[in-house]
Protein backbone atom coordinates (compact mmCIF):
# COMPACT_ATOMS: atom_id res chain seq x y z
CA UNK A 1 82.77 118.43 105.83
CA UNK A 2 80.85 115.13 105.02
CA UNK A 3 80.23 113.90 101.59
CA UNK A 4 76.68 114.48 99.79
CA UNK A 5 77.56 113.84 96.44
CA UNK A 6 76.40 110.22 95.42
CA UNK A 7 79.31 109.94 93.16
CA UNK A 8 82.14 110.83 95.22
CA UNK A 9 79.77 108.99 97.92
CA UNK A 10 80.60 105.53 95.53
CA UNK A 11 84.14 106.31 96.00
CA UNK A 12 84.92 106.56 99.26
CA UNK A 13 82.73 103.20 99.76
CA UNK A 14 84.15 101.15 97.18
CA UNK A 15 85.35 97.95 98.61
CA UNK A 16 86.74 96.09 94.95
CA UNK A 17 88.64 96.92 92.20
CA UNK A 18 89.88 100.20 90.69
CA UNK A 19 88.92 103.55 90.48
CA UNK A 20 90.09 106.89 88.84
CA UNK A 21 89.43 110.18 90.36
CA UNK A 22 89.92 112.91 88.55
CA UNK A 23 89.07 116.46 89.09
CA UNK A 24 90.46 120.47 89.66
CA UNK A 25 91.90 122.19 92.13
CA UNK A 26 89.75 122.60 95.07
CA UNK A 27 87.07 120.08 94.04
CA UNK A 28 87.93 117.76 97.64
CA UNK A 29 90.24 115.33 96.04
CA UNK A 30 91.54 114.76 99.18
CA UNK A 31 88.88 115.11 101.61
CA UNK A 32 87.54 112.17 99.34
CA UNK A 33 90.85 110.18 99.98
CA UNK A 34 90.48 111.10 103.95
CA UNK A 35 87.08 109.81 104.19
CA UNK A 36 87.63 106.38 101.96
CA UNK A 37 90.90 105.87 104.87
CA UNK A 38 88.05 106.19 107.49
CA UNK A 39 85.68 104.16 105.68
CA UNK A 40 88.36 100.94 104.35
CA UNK A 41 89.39 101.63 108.25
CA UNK A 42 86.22 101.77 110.51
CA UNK A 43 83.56 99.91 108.11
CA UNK A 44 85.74 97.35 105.96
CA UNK A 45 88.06 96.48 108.99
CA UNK A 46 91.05 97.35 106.72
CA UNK A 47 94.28 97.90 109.11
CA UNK A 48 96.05 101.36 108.26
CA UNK A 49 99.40 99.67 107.78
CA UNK A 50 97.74 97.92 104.62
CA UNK A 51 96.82 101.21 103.04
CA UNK A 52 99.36 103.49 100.45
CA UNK A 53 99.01 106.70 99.85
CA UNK A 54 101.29 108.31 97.50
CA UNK A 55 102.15 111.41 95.58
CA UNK A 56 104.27 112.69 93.32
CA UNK A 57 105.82 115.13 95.37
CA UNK A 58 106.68 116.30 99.65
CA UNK A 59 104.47 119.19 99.40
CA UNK A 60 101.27 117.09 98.30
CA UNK A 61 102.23 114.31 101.03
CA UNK A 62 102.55 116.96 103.50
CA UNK A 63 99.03 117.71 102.41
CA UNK A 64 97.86 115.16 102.42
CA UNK A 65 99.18 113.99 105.89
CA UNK A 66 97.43 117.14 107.13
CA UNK A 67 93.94 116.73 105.71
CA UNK A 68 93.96 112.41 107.08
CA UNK A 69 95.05 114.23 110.39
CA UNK A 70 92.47 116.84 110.46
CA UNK A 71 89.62 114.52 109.61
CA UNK A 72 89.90 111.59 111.56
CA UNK A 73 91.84 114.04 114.76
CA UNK A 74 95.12 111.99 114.93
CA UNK A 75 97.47 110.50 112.25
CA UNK A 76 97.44 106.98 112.38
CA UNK A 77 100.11 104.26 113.16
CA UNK A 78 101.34 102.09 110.27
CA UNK A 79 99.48 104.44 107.48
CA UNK A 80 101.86 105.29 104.59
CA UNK A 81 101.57 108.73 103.23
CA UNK A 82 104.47 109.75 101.50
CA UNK A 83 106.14 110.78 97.75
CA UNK A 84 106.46 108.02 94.92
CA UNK A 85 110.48 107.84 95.66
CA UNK A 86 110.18 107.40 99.97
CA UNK A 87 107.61 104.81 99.05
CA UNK A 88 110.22 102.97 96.72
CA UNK A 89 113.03 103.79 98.86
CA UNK A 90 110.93 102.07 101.54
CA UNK A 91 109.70 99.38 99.43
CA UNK A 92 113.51 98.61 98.67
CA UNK A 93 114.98 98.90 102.30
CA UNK A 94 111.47 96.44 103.92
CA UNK A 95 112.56 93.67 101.27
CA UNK A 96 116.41 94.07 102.10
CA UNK A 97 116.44 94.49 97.79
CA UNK A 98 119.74 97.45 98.67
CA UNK A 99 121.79 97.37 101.95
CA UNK A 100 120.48 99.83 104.98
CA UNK A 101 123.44 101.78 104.96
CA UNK A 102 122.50 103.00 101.21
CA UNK A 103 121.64 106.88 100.75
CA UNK A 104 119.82 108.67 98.50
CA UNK A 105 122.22 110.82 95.94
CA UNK A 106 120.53 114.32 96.38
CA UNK A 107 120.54 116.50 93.48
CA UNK A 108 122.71 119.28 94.57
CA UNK A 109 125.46 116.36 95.03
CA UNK A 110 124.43 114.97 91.88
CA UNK A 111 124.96 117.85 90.05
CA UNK A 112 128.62 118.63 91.30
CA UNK A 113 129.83 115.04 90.52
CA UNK A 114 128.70 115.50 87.47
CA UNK A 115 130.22 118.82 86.46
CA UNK A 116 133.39 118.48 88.31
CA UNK A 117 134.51 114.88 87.59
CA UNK A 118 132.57 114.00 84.63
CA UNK A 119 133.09 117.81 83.40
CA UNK A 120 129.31 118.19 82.53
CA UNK A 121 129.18 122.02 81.58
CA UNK A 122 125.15 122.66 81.66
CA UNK A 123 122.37 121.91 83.68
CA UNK A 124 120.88 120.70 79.86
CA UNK A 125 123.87 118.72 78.86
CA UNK A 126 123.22 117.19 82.87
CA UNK A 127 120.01 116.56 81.96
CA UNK A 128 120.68 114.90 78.67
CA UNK A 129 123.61 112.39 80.36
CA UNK A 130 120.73 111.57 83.55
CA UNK A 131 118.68 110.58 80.79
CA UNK A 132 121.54 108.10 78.87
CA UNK A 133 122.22 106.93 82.45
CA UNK A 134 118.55 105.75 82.81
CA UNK A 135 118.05 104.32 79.42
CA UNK A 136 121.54 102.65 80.01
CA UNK A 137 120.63 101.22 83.21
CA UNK A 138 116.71 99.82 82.17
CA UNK A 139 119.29 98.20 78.69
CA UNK A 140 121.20 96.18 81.81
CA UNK A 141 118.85 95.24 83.35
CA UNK A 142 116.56 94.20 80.62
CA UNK A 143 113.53 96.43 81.17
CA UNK A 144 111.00 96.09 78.44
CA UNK A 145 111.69 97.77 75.14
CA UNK A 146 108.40 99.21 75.45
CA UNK A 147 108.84 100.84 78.95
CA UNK A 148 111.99 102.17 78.18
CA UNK A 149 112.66 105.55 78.32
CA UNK A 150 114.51 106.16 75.37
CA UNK A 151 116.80 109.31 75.21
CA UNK A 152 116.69 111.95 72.47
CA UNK A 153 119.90 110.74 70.75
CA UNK A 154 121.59 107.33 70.90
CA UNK A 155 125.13 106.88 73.61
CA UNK A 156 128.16 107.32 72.07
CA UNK A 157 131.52 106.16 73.42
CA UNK A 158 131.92 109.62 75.86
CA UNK A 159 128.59 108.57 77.67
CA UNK A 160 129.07 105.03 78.11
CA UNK A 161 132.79 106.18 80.05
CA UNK A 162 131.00 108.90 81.74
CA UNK A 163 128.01 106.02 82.94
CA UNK A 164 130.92 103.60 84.23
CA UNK A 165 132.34 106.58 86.52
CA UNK A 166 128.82 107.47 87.67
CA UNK A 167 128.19 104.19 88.29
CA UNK A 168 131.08 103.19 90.08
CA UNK A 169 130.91 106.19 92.27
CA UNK A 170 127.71 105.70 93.34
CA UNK A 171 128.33 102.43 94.14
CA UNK A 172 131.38 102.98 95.84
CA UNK A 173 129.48 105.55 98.27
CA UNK A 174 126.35 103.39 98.55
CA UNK A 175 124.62 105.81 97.28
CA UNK A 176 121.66 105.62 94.46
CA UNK A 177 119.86 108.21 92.35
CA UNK A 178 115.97 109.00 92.31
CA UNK A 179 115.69 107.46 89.21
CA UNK A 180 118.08 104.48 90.55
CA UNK A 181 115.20 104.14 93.06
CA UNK A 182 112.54 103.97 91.07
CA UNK A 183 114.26 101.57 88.46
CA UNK A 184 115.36 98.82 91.27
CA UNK A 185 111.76 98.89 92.50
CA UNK A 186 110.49 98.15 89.06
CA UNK A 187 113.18 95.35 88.23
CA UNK A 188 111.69 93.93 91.66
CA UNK A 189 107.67 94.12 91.12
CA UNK A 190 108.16 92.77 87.49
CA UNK A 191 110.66 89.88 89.17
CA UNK A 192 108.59 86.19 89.15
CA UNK A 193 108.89 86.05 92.80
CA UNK A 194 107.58 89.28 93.04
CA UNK A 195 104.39 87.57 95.50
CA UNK A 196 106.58 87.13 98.15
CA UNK A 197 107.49 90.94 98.46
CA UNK A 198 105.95 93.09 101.03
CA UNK A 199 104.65 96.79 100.10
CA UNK A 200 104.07 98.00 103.58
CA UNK A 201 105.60 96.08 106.20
């Protein structure tokens, strides 16, 4: 399927600056994105391992993956297609910003920590305390008032012992959270020596 809509025709040639697609279900969102890889590729001379794609989530990667596969016939070496944490989690691991050896604390392992040691009752009261841990860690580390997720009531003394425990066992089992991942790779783009980090290896 080729393109033969001038519009979506200015997108997948567009060599500078920014653009925002939007559009439903179904409309060749990513058809578009598999023909602007070919084009930034084969016309522009842009090497794959420059390019990032990224979702939000493994089942639009996956789709993604499959569509750049079926349109060019082969996935290529050194493209990035992957979900907004894998890309951080990479991001982190490429710029030795956390140790190799550090894992990702799933949720189902998550969720028992925090009902059995920190004696979280509820998948809302969970919820609530992930929240305080998040605004608690962007306080430490001095994230921007303005970009701080704030949580729906302010930490009182039972949260801030709960956030030393989850915080100690996390580090104590190298492990981080999703929103642990995300976090460190902000602290690090908004750092002053930021340049001198690489995005994709």
């Amino acid at each position: 399927m080729e393109v033969d809509d001038r519009n979506q025709q200015a997108i997948v040639e567009l060599s500078e600056g920014n653009t925002l697609l939007l559009a439903g279900p179904g409309c060749g969102k990513t058809h578009i994105l598999a023909r602007r890889i070919f084009h930034a590729n084969a016309i522009l001379g842009i090497p794959f391992e420059d390019m990032l794609n990224v979702t939000f989530t493994n089942r639009a990667a996956r789709e993604m993956k499959s569509r750049i596969t079926a349109y060019l016939g082969y996935h290529p070496s050194g493209l990035f297609v992957g979900n907004l944490h894998r890309f951080c989690l990479r991001f982190l691991h490429l710029n030795n910003l956390v140790p190799t050896d550090m894992s990702v604390l799933d949720e189902d392992d998550q969720m028992e920590f925090l009902r059995e040691i920190l004696h979280i009752p509820t998948d809302r009261a969970a919820a609530d305390f992930l929240r305080i841990a998040s605004y608690l860690y962007q306080v430490e580390h001095d994230h921007p008032d303005e970009i701080t997720l704030k949580p729906w009531r302010s930490p009182d003394s039972i949260d801030y012992e709960r956030y030393g425990l989850y915080k100690r066992f996390k580090a104590e089992n190298r492990l981080m959270d999703f929103d642990e991942i995300l976090l460190r790779t902000y602290s690090a783009l908004s750092d002053r020596n930021a340049d001198k980090l690489s995005l994709t290896g």
